[in-house]
N, C-alpha and C. Protein backbone atom coordinates (compact mmCIF):
# COMPACT_ATOMS: atom_id res chain seq x y z
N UNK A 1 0.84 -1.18 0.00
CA UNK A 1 0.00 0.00 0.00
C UNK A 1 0.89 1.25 0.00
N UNK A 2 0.74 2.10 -0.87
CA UNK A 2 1.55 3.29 -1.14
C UNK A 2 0.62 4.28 -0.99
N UNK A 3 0.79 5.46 -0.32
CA UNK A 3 -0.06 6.53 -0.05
C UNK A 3 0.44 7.38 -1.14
N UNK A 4 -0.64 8.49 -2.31
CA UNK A 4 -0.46 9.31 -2.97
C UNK A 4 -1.37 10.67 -2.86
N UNK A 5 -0.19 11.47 -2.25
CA UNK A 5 -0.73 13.07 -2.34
C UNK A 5 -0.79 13.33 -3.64
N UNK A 6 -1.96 14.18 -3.75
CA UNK A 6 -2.78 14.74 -4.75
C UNK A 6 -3.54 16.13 -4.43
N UNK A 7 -3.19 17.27 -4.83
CA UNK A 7 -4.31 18.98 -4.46
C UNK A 7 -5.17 18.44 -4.89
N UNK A 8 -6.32 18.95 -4.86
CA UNK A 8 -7.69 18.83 -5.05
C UNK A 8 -8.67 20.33 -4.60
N UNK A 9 -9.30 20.77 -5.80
CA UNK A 9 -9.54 22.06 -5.35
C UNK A 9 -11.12 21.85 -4.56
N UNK A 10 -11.37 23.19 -4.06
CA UNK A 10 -11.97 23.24 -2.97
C UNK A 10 -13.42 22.70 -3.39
N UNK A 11 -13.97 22.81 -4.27
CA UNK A 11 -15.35 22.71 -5.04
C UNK A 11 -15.34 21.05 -5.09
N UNK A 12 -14.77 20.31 -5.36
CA UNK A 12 -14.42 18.69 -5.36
C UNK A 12 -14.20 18.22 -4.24
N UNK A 13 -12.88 18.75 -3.32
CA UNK A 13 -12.84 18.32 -2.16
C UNK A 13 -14.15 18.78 -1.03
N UNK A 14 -14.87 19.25 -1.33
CA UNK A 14 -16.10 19.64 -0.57
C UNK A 14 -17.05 17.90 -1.09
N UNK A 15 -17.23 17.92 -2.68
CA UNK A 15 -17.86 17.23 -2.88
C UNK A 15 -17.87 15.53 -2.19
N UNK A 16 -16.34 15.63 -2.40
CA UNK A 16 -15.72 14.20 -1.92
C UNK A 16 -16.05 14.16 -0.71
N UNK A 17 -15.99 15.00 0.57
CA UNK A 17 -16.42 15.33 1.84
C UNK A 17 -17.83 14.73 2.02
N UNK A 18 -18.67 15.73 1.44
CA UNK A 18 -20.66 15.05 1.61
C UNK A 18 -20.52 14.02 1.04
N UNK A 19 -19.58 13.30 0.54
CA UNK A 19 -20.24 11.78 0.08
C UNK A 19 -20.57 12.00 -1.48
N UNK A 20 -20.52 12.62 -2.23
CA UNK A 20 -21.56 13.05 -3.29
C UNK A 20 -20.29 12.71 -4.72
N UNK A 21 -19.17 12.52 -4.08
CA UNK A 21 -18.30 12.58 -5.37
C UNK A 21 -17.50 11.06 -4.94
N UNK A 22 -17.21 10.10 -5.89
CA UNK A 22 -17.57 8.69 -5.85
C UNK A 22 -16.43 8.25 -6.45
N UNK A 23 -15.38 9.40 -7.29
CA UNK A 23 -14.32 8.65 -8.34
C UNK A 23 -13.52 9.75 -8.31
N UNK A 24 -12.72 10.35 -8.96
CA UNK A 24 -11.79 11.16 -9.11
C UNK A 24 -10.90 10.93 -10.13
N UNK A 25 -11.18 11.89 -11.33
CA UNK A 25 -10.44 11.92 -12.62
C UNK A 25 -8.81 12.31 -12.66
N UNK A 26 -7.84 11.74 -12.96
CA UNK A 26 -6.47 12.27 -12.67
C UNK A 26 -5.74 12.14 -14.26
N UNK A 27 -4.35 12.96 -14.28
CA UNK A 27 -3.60 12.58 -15.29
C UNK A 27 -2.85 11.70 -14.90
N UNK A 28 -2.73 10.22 -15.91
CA UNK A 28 -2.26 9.15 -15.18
C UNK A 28 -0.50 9.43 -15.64
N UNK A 29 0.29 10.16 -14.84
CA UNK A 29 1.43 11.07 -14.85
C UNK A 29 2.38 10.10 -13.92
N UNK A 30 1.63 9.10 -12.63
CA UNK A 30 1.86 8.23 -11.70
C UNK A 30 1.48 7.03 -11.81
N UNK A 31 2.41 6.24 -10.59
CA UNK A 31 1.56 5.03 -11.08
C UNK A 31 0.57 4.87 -9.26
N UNK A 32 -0.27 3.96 -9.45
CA UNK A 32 -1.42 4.01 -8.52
C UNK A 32 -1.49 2.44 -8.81
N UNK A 33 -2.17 1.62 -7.31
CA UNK A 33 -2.85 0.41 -7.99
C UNK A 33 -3.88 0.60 -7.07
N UNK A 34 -4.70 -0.66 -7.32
CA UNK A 34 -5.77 -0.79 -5.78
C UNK A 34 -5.33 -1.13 -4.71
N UNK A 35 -6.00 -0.77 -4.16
CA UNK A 35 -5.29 -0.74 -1.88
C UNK A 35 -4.75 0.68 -1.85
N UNK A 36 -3.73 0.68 -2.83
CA UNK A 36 -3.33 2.11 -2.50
C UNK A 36 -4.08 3.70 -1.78
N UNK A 37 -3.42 4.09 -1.17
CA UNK A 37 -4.43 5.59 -0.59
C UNK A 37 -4.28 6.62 -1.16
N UNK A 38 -5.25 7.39 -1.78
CA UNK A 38 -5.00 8.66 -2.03
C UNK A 38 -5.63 9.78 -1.24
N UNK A 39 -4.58 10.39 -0.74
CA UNK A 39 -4.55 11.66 -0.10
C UNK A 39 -4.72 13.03 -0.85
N UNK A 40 -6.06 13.17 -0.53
CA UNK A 40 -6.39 14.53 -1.38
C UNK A 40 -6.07 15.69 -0.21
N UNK A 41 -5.66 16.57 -0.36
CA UNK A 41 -5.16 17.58 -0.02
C UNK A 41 -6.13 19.33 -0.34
N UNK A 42 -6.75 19.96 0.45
CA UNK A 42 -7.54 21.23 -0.25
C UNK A 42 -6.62 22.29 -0.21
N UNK A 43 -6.90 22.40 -1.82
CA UNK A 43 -5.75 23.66 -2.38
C UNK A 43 -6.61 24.32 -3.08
N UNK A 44 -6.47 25.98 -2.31
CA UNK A 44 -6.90 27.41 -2.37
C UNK A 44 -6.46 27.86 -3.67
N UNK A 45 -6.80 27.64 -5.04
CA UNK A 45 -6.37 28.91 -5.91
C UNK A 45 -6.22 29.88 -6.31
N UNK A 46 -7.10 30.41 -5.12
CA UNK A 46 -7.03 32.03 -5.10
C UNK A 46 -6.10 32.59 -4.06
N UNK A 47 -5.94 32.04 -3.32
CA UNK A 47 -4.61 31.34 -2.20
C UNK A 47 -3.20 31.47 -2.66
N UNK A 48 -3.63 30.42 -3.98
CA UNK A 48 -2.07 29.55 -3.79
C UNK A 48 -1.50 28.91 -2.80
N UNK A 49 -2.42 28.67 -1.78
CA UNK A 49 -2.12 27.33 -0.98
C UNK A 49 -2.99 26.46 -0.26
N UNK A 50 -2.13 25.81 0.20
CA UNK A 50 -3.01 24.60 0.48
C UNK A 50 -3.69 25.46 2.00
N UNK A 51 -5.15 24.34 1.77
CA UNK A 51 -5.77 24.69 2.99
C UNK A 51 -5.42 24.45 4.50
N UNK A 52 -4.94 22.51 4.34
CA UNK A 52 -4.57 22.20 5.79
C UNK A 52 -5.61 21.33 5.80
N UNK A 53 -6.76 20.86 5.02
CA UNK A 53 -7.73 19.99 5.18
C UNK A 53 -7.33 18.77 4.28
N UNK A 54 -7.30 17.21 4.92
CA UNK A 54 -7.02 16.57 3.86
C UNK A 54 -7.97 15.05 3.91
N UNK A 55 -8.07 15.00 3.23
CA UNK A 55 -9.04 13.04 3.23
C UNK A 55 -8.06 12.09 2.38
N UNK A 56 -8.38 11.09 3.21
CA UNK A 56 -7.85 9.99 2.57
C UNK A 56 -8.86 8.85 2.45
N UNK A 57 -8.29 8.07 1.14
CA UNK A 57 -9.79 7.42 0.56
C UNK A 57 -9.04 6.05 -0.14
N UNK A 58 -9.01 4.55 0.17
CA UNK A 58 -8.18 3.85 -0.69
C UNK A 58 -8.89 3.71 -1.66
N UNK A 59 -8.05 3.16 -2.37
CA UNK A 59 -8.39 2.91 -4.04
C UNK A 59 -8.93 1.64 -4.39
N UNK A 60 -10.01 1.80 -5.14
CA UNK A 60 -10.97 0.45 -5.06
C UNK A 60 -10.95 0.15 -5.91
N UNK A 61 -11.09 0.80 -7.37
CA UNK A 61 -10.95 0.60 -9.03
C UNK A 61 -10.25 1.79 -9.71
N UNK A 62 -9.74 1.39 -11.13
CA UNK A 62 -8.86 1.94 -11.60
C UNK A 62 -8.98 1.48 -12.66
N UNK A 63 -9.30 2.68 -13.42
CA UNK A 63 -9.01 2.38 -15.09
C UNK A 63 -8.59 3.43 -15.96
N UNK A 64 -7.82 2.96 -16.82
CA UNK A 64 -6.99 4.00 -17.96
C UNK A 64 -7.56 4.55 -19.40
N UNK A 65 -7.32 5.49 -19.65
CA UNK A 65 -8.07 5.58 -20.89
C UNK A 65 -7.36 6.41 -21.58
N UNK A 66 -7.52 6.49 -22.90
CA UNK A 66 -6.50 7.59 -23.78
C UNK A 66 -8.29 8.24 -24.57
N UNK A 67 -8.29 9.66 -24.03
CA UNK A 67 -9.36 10.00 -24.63
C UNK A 67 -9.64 10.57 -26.33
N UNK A 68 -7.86 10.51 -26.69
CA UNK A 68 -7.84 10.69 -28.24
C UNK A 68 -8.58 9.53 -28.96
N UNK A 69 -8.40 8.34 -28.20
CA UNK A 69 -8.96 7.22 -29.08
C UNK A 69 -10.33 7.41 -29.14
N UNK A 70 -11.14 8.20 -28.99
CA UNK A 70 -12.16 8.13 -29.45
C UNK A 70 -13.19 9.19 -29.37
N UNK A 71 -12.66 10.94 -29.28
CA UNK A 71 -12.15 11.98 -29.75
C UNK A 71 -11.32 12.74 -30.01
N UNK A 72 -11.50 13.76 -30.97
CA UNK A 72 -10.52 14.63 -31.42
C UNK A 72 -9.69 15.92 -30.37
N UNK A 73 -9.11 16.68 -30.51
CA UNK A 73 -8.60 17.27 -29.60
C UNK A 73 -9.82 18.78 -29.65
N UNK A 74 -10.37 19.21 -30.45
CA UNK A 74 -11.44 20.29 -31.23
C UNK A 74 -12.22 19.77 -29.89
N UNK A 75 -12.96 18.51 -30.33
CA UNK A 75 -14.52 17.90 -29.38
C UNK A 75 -14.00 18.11 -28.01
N UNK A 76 -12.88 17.72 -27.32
CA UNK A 76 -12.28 17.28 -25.97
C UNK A 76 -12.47 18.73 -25.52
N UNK A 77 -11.81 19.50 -26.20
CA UNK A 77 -12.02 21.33 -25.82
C UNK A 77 -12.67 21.74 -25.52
N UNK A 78 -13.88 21.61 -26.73
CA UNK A 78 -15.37 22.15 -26.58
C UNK A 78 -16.62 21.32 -25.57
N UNK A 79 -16.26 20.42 -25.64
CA UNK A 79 -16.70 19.79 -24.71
C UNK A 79 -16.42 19.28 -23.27
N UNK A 80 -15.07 18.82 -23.47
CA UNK A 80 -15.04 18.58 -21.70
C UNK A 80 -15.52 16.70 -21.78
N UNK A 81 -15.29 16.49 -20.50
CA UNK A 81 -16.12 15.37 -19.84
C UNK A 81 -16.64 15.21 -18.82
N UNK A 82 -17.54 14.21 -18.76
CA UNK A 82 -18.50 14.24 -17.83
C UNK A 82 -17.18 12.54 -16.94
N UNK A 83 -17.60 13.07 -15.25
CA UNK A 83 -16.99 11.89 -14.77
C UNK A 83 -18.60 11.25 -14.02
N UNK A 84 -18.95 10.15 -14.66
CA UNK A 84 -20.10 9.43 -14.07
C UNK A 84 -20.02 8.13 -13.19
N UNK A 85 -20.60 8.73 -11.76
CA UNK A 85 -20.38 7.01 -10.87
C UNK A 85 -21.71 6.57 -11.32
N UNK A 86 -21.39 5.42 -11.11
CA UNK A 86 -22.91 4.54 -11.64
C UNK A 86 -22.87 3.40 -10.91
């Protein structure tokens, strides 16, 4: 089990808090497996720093995706994504 700090801004880490946010989208920049903990951290951007509030949450599933494969970089822009727990 490897613990991974991660900022997380305040609007998400609120969400993750009430229960209401279920997954958490990252650039897979690291490596992560399951068991592992991630330590979200609340970081002020109007700040520029961190709050001092942090949760930790292990990792239950994990999956990779390359979102070029199956849009363009134009659509990804204009659109965005949606992160859906289900």
């Amino acid at each position: 089990m490897t613990e991974i700090r991660k900022k997380t801004l305040p609007k998400y880490f609120r969400e993750i808090l009430e229960g209401r946010r279920r997954f958490d989208i990252r650039l897979a920049d690291f490596n992560i497996k399951e068991g592992d903990v991630l330590v979200l951290e609340e970081f002020d951007p109007t700040k520029n720093e961190f709050t001092g509030r942090v949760i930790k949450k292990t990792v239950k599933f994990i999956t990779k995706f390359n979102p070029l494969e199956y849009h363009d970089i134009d659509e990804i822009k204009k659109y965005g994504f949606y992160g859906v727990g289900i």
